[in-house]
N, C-alpha and C. Protein backbone atom coordinates (compact mmCIF):
# COMPACT_ATOMS: atom_id res chain seq x y z
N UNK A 1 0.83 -1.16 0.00
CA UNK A 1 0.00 0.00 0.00
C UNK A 1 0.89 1.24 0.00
N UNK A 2 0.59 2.19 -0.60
CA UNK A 2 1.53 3.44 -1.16
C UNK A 2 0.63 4.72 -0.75
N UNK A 3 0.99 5.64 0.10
CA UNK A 3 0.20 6.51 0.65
C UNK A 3 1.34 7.78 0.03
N UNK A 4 0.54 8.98 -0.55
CA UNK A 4 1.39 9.63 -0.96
C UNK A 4 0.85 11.61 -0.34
N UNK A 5 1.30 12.15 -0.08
CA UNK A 5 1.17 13.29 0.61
C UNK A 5 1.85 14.47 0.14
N UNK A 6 1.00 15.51 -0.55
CA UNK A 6 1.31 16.60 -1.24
C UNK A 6 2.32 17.79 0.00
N UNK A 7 2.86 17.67 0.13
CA UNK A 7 3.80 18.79 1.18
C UNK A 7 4.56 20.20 0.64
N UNK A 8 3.63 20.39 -0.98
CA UNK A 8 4.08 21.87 -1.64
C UNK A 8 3.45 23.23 -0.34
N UNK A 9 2.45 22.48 0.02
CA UNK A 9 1.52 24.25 1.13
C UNK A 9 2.70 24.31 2.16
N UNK A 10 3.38 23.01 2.89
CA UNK A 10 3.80 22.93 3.94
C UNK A 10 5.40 23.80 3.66
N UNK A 11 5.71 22.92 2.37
CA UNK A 11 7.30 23.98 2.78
C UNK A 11 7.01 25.45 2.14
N UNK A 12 6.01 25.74 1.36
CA UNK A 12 5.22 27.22 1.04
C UNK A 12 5.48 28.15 2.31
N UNK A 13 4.97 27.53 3.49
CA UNK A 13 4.50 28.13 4.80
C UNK A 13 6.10 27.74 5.56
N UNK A 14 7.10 27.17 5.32
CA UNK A 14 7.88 27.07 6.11
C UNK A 14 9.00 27.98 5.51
N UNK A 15 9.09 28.05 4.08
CA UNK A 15 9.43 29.32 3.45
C UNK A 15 9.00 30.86 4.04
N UNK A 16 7.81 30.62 3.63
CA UNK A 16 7.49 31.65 4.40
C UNK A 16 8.03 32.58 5.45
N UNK A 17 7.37 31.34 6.77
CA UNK A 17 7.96 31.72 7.86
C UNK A 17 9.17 32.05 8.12
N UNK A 18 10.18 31.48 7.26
CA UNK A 18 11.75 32.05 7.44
C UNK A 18 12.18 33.31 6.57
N UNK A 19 11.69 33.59 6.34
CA UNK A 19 11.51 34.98 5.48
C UNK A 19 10.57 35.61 6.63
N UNK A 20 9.59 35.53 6.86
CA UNK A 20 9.39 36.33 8.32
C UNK A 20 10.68 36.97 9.55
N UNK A 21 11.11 35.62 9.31
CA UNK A 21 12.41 35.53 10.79
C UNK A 21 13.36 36.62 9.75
N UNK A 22 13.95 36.17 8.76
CA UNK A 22 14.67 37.43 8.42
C UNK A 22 14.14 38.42 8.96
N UNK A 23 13.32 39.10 8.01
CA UNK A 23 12.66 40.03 8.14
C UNK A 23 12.87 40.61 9.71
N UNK A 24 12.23 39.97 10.25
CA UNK A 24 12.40 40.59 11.72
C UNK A 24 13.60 40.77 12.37
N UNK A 25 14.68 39.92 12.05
CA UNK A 25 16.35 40.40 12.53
C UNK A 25 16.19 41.62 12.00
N UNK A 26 16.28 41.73 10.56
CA UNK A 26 16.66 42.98 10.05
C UNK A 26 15.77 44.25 10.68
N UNK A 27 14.47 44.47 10.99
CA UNK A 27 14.14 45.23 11.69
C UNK A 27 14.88 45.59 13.00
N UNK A 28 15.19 44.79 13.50
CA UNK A 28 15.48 44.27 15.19
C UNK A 28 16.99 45.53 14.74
N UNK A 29 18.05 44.72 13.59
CA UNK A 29 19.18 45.16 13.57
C UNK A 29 18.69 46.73 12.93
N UNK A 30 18.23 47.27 12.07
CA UNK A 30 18.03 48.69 11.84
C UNK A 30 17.48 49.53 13.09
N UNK A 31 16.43 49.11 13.70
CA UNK A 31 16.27 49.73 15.44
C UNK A 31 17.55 49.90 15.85
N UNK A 32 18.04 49.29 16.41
CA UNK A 32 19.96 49.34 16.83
C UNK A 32 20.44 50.49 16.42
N UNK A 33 20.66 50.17 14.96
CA UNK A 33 21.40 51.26 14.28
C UNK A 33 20.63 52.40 14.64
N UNK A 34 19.32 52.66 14.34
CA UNK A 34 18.74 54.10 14.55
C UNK A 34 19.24 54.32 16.09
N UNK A 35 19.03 53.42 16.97
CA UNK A 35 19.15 54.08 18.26
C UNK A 35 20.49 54.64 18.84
N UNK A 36 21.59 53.66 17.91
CA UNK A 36 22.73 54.17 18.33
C UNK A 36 23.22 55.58 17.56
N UNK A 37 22.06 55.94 16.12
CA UNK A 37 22.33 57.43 15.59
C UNK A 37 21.94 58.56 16.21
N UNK A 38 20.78 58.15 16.88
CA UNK A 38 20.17 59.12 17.70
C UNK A 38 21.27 59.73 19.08
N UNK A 39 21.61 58.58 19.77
CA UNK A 39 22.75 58.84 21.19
C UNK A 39 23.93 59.42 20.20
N UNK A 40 24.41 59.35 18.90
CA UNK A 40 25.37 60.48 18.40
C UNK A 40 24.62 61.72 18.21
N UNK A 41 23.60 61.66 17.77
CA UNK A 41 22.91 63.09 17.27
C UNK A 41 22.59 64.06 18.58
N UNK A 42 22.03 63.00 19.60
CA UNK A 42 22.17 63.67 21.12
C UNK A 42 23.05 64.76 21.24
N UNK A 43 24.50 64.24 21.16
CA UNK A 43 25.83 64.63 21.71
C UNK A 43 26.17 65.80 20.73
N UNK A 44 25.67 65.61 19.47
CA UNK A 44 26.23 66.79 18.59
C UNK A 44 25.32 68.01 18.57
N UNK A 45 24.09 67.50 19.41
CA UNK A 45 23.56 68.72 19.18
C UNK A 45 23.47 69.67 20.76
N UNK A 46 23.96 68.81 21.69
CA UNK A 46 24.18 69.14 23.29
C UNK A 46 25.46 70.38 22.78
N UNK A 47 26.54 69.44 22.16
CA UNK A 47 27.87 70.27 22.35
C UNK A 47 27.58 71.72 21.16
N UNK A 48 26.42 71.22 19.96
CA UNK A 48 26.11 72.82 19.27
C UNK A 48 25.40 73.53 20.43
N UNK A 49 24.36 73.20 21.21
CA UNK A 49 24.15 74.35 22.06
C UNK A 49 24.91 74.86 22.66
N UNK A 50 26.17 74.35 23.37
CA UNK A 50 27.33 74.92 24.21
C UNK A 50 27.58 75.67 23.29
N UNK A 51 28.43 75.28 22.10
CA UNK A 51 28.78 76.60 21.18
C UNK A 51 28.07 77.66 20.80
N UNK A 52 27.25 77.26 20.86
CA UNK A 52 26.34 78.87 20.78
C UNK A 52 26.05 79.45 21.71
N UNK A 53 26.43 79.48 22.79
CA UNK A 53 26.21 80.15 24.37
C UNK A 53 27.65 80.85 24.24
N UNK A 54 28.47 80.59 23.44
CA UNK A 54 29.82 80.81 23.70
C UNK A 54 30.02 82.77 22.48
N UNK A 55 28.94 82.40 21.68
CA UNK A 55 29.03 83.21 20.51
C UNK A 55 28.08 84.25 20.87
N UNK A 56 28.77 85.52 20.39
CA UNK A 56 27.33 86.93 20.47
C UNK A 56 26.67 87.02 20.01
N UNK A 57 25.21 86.86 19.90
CA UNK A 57 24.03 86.87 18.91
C UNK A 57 24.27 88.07 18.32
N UNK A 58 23.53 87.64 16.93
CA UNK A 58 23.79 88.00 15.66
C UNK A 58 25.35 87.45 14.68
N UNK A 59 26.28 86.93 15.63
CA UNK A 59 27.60 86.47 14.53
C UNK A 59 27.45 85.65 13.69
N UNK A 60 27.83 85.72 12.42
CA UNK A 60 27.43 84.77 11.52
C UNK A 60 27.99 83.52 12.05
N UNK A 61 28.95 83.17 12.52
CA UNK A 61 29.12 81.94 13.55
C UNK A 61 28.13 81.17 13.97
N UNK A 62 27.28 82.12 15.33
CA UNK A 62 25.98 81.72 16.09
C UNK A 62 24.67 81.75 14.96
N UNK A 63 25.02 81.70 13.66
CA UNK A 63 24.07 81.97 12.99
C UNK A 63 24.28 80.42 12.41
N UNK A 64 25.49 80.14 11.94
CA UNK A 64 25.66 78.67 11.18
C UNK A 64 25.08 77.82 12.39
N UNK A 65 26.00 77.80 13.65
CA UNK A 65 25.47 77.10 14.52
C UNK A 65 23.74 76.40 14.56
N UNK A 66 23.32 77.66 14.46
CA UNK A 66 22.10 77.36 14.63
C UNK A 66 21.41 76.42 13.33
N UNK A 67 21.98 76.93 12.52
CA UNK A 67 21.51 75.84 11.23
C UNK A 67 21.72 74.74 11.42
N UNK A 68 23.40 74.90 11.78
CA UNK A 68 23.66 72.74 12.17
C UNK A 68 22.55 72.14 13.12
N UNK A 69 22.39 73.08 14.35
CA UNK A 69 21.59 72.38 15.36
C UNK A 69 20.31 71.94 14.24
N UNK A 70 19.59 73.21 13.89
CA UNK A 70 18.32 72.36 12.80
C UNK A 70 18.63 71.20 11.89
N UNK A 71 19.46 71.29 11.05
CA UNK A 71 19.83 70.18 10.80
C UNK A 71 19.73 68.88 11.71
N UNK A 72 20.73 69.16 12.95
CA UNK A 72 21.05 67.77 13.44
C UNK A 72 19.71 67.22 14.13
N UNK A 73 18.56 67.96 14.85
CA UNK A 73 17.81 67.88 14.71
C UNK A 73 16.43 67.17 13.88
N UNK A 74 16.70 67.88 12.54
CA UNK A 74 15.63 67.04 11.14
C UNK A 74 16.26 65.71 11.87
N UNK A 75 17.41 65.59 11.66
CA UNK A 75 18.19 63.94 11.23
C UNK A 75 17.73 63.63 12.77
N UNK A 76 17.58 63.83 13.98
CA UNK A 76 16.93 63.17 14.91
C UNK A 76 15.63 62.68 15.22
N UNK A 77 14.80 63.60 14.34
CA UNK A 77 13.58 63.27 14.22
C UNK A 77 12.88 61.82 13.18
N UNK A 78 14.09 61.97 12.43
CA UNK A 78 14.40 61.27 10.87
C UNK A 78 14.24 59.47 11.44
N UNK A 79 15.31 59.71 12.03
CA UNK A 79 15.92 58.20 13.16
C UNK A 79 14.41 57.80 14.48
């Protein structure tokens, strides 16, 4: 007696599922990365406010400053 069993749905779905599991490292690993851009973006934009406490309003200096901070900023919001 010969019993025979179609198992195309099964490795379909086991395909699948491992393509899920990727998927989700790679999320898992891009979170990481964003979080560790953000704790740099922190720091660069802590040490632009110091520099601009340091500068006389109106210097074109305290004026770039302030752009980087917006900048570094967008890119924190970005992450």
């Amino acid at each position: 007696m010969l019993v025979f069993r179609d198992t195309t749905e099964r490795q379909r779905m086991e395909k699948e599922l491992l393509k899920m599991e990727k998927l989700q490292s790679l999320g898992v690993l891009a979170g990481g990365i964003a979080h560790d851009f953000n704790n740099f973006l922190t720091g660069i934009i802590g040490n632009l406010s110091l520099a601009k406490m340091d500068v006389q309003p109106g210097h074109p200096v305290g004026r770039a400053l302030g752009e980087m901070e917006k900048a570094a900023l967008r890119a924190k919001d970005l992450t």
